[in-house]
C-alpha atoms as a PDB file:
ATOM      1  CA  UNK A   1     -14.537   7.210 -15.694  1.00  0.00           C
ATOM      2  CA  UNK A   2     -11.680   4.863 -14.769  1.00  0.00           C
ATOM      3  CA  UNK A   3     -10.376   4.348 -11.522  1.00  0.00           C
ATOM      4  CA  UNK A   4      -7.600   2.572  -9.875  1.00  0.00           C
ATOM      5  CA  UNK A   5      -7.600   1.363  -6.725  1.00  0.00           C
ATOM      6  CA  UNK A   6      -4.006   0.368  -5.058  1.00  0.00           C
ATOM      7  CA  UNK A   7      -3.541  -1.898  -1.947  1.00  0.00           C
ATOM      8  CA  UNK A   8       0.225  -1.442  -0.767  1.00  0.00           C
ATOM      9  CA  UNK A   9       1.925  -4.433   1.135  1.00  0.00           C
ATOM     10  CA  UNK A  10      -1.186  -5.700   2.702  1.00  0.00           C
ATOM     11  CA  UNK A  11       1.235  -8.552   3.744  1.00  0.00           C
ATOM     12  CA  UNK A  12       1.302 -10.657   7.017  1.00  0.00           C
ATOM     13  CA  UNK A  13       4.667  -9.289   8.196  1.00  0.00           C
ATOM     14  CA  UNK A  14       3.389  -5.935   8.213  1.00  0.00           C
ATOM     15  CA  UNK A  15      -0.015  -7.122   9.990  1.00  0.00           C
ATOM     16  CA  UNK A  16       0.810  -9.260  12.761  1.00  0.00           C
ATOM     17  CA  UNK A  17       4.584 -10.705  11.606  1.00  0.00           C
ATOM     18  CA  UNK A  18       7.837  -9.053  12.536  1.00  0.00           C
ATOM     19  CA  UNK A  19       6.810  -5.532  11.886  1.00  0.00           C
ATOM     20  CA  UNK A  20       3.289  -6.080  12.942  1.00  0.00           C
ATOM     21  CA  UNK A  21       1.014  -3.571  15.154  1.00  0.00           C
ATOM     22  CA  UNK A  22      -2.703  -3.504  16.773  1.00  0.00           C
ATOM     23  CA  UNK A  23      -3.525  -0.683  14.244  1.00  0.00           C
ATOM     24  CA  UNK A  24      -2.345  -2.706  11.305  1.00  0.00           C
ATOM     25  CA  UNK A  25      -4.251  -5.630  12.462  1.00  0.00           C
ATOM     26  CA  UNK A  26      -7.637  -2.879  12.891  1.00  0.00           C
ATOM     27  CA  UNK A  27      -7.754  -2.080   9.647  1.00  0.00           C
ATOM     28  CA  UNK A  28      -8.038  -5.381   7.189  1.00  0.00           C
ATOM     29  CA  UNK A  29     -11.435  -5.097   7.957  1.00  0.00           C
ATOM     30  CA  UNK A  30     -11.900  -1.772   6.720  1.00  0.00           C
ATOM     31  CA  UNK A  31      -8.942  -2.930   3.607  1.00  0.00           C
ATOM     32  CA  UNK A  32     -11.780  -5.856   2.587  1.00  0.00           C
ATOM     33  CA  UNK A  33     -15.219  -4.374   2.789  1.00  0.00           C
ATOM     34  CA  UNK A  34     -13.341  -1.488  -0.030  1.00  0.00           C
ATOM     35  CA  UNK A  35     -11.364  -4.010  -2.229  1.00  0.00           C
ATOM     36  CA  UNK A  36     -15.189  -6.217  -1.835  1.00  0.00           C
ATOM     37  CA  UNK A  37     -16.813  -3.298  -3.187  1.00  0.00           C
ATOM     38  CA  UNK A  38     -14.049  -2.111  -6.212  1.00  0.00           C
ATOM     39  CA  UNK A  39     -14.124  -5.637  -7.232  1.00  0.00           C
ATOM     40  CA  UNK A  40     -18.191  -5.771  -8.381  1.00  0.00           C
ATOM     41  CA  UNK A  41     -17.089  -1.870 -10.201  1.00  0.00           C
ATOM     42  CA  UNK A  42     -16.299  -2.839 -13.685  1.00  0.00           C
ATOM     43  CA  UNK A  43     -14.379   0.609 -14.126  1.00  0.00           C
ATOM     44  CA  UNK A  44     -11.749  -0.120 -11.413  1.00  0.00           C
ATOM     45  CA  UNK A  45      -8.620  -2.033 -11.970  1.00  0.00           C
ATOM     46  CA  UNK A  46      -7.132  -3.185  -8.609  1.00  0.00           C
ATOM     47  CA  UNK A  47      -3.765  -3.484  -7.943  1.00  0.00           C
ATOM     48  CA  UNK A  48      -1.670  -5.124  -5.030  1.00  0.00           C
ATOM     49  CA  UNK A  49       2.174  -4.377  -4.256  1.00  0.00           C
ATOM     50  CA  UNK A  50       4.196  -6.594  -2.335  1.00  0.00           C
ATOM     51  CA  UNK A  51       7.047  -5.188  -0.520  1.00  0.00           C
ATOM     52  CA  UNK A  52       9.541  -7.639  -1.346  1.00  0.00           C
ATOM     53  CA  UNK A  53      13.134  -9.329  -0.520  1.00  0.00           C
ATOM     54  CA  UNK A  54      15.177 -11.406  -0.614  1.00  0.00           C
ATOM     55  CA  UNK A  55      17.413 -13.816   1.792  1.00  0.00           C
ATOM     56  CA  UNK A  56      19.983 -10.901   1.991  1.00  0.00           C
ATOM     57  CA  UNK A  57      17.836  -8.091   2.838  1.00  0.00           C
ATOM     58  CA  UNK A  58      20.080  -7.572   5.856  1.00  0.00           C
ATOM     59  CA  UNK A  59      22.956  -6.716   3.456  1.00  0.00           C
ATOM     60  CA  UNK A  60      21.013  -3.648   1.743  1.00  0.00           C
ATOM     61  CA  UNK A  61      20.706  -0.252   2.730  1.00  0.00           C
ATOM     62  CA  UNK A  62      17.363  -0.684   3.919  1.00  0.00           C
ATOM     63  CA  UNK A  63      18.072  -3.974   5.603  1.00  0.00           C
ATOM     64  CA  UNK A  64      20.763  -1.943   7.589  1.00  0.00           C
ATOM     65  CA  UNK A  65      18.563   1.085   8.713  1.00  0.00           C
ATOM     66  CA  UNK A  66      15.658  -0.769   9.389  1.00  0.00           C
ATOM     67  CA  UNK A  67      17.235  -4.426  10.527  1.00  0.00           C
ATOM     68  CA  UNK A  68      14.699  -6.693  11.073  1.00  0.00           C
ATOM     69  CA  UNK A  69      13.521  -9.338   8.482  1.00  0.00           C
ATOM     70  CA  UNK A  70      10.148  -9.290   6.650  1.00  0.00           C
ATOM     71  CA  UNK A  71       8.954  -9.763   3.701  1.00  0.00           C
ATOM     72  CA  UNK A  72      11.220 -12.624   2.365  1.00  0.00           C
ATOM     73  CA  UNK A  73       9.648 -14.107  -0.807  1.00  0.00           C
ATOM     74  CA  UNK A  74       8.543 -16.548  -0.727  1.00  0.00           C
ATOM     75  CA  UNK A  75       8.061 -16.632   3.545  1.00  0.00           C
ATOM     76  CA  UNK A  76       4.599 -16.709   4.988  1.00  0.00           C
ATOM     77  CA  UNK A  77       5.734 -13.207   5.928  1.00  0.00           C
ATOM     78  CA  UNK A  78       5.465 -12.017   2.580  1.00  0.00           C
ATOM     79  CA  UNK A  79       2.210 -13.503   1.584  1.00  0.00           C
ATOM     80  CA  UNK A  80      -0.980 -11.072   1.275  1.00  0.00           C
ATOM     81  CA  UNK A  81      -2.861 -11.722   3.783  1.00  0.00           C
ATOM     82  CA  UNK A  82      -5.847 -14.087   3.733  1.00  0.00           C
ATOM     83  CA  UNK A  83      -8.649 -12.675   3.896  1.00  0.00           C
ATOM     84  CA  UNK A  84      -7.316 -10.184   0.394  1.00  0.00           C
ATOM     85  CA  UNK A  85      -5.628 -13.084  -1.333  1.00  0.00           C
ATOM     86  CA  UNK A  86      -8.952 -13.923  -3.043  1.00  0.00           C
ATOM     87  CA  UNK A  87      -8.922 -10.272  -4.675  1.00  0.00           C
ATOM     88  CA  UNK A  88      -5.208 -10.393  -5.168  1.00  0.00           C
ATOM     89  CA  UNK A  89      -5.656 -13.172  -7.427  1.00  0.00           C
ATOM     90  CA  UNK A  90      -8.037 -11.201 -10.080  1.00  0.00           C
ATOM     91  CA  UNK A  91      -5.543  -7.822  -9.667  1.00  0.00           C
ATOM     92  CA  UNK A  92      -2.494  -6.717 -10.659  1.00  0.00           C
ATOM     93  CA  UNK A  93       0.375  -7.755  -8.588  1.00  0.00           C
ATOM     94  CA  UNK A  94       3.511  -6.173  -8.024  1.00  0.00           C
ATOM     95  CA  UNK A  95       6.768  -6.806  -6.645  1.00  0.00           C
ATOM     96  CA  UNK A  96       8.624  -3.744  -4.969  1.00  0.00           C
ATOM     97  CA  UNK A  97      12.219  -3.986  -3.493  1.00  0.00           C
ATOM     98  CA  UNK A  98      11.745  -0.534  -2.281  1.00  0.00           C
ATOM     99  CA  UNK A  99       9.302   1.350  -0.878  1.00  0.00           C
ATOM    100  CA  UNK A 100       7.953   3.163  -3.745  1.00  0.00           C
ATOM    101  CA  UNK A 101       7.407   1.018  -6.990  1.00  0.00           C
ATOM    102  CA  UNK A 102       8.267   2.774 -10.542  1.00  0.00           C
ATOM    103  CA  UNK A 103       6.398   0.165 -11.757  1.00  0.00           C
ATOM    104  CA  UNK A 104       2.901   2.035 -10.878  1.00  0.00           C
ATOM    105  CA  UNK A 105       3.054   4.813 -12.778  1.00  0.00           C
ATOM    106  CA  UNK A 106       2.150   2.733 -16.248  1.00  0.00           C
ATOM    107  CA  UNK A 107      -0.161   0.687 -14.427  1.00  0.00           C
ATOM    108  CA  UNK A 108      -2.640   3.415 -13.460  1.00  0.00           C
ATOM    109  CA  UNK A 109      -1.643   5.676 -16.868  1.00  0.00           C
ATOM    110  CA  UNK A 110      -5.383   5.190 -17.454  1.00  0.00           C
ATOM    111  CA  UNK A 111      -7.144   5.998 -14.281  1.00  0.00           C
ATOM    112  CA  UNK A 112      -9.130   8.723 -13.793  1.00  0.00           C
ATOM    113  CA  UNK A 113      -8.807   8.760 -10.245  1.00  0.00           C
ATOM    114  CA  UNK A 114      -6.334   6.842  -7.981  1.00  0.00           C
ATOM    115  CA  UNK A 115      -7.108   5.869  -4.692  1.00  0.00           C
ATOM    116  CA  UNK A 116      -4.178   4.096  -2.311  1.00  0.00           C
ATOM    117  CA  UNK A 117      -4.867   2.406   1.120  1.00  0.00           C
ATOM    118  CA  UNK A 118      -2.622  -0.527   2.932  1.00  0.00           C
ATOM    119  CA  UNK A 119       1.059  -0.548   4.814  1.00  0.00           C
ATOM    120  CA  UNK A 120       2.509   1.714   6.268  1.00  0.00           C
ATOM    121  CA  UNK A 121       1.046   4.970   5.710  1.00  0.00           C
ATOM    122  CA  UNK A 122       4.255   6.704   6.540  1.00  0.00           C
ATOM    123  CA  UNK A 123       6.976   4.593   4.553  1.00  0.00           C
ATOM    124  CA  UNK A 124       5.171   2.821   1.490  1.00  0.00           C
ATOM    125  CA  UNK A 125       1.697   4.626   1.049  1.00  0.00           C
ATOM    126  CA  UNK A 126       2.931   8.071   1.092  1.00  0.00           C
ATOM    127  CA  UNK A 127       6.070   6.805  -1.047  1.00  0.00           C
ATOM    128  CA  UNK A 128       3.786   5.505  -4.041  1.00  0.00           C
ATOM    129  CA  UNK A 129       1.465   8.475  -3.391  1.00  0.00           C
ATOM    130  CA  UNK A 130       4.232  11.263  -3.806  1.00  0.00           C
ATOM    131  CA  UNK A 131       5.394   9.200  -6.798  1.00  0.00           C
ATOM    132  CA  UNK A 132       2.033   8.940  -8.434  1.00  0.00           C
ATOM    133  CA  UNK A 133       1.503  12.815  -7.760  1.00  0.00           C
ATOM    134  CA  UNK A 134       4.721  13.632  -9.482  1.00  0.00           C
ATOM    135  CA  UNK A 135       3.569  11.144 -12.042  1.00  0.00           C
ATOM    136  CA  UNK A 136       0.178  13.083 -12.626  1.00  0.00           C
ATOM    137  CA  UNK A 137      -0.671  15.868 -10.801  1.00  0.00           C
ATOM    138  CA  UNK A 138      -3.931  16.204 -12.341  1.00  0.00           C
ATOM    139  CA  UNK A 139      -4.745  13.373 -11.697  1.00  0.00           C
ATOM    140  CA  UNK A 140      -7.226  12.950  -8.436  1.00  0.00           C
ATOM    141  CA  UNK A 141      -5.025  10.867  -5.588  1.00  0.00           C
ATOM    142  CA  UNK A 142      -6.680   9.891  -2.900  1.00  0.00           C
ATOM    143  CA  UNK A 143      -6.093   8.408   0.563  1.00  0.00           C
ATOM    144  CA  UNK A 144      -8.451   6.387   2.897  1.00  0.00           C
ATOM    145  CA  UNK A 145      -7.403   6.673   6.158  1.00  0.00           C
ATOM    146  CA  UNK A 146      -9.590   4.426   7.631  1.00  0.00           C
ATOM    147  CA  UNK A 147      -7.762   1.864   5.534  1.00  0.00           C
ATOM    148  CA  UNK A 148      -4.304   2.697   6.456  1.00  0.00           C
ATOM    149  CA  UNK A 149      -1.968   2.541   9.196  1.00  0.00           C
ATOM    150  CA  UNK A 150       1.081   3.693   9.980  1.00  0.00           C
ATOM    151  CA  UNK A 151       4.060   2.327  11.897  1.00  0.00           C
ATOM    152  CA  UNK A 152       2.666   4.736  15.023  1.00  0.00           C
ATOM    153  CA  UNK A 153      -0.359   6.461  15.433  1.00  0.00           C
ATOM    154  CA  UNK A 154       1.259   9.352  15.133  1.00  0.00           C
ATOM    155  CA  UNK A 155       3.778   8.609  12.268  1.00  0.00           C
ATOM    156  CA  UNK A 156       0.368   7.542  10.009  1.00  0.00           C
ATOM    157  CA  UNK A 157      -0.782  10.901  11.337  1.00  0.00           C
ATOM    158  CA  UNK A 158       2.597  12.836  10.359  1.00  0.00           C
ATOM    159  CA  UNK A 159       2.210  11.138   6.468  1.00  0.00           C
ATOM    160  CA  UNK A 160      -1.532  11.698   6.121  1.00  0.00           C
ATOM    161  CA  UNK A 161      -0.503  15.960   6.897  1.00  0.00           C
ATOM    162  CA  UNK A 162       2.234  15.679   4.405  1.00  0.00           C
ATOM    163  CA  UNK A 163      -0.181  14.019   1.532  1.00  0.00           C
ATOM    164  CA  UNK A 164      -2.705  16.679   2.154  1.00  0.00           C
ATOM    165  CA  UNK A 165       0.237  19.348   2.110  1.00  0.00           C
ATOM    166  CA  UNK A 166       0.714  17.908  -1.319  1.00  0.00           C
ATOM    167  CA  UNK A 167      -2.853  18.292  -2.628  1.00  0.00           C
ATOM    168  CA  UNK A 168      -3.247  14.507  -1.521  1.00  0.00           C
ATOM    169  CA  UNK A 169      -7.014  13.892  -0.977  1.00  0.00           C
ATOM    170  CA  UNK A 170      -7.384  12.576   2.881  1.00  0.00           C
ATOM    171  CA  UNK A 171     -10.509  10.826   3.377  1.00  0.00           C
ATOM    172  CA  UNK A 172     -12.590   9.340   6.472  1.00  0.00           C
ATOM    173  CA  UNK A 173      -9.813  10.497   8.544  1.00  0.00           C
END
């Protein structure tokens, strides 16, 4: 069996840049000790996406609803963080303007089982989610809570109801 395991925008502007939070910063831990573990499991691919703009990011409609600057490639901000970058650079990396990417359908076609854990739970992880269970809904999607955070506590808590609403695996919640 093949499985895919998917770290969304485990960047340092969502960790402790300009949209950074305490529960962010709680769970790289958590985000290591799992990609550690898929990385010695010959039957998972791991994949990274990077939520990323550019200088104008201001001047698009997300930069206008949500106006504060992050992710600029190729800022610090939009670097994975440290302590994944050695992972990052044996995975699969993609670039997302947005916060789903259409690119991850394809790149999971032949997983088994999907598992998704990073930033935020209630903007990107439950947008790539959602787009992976409309992708294959027989597919097993899981999230691991304990590896995600949202931009509240209670936002993260909001997403993870809605995934399970959507027959959305919620684990170690």
């Amino acid at each position: 069996m093949k499985n895919a395991l998917i770290v969304i925008d485990m960047q340092n502007d969502f960790i402790d840049g300009s949209l950074g939070t305490k529960e962010a910063q709680a769970i790289v831990g958590n985000v290591v000790s799992l990609v550690s573990a898929a990385a010695d499991d010959r039957d998972t691919i791991i994949i990274f996406t990077q939520d990323t703009h550019q200088k104008n990011y201001l001047e698009t409609s997300e930069g206008k609803k949500l106006p504060v600057e992050h992710c600029i490639k190729p800022q610090k901000g939009w670097e994975i963080c440290p302590s994944l970058i050695p992972y990052a650079k044996n995975a699969t990396v993609i670039e997302k303007p947005t916060f789903g990417s259409t690119a991850l359908p394809d790149a999971v076609k032949d997983a088994d089982e999907i598992m998704l854990v990073g930033l935020c739970t209630d903007i990107c992880v439950i947008s790539n989610a959602l787009l992976l269970k409309a992708f294959y809904p027989e597919k097993k999607i899981t999230i691991d809570a304990r590896c995600c955070a949202g931009v509240t506590p209670e936002s993260h808590q909001n997403a993870l109801s809605a995934m399970k609403m959507c027959q959305i695996d919620i684990i170690n919640e």
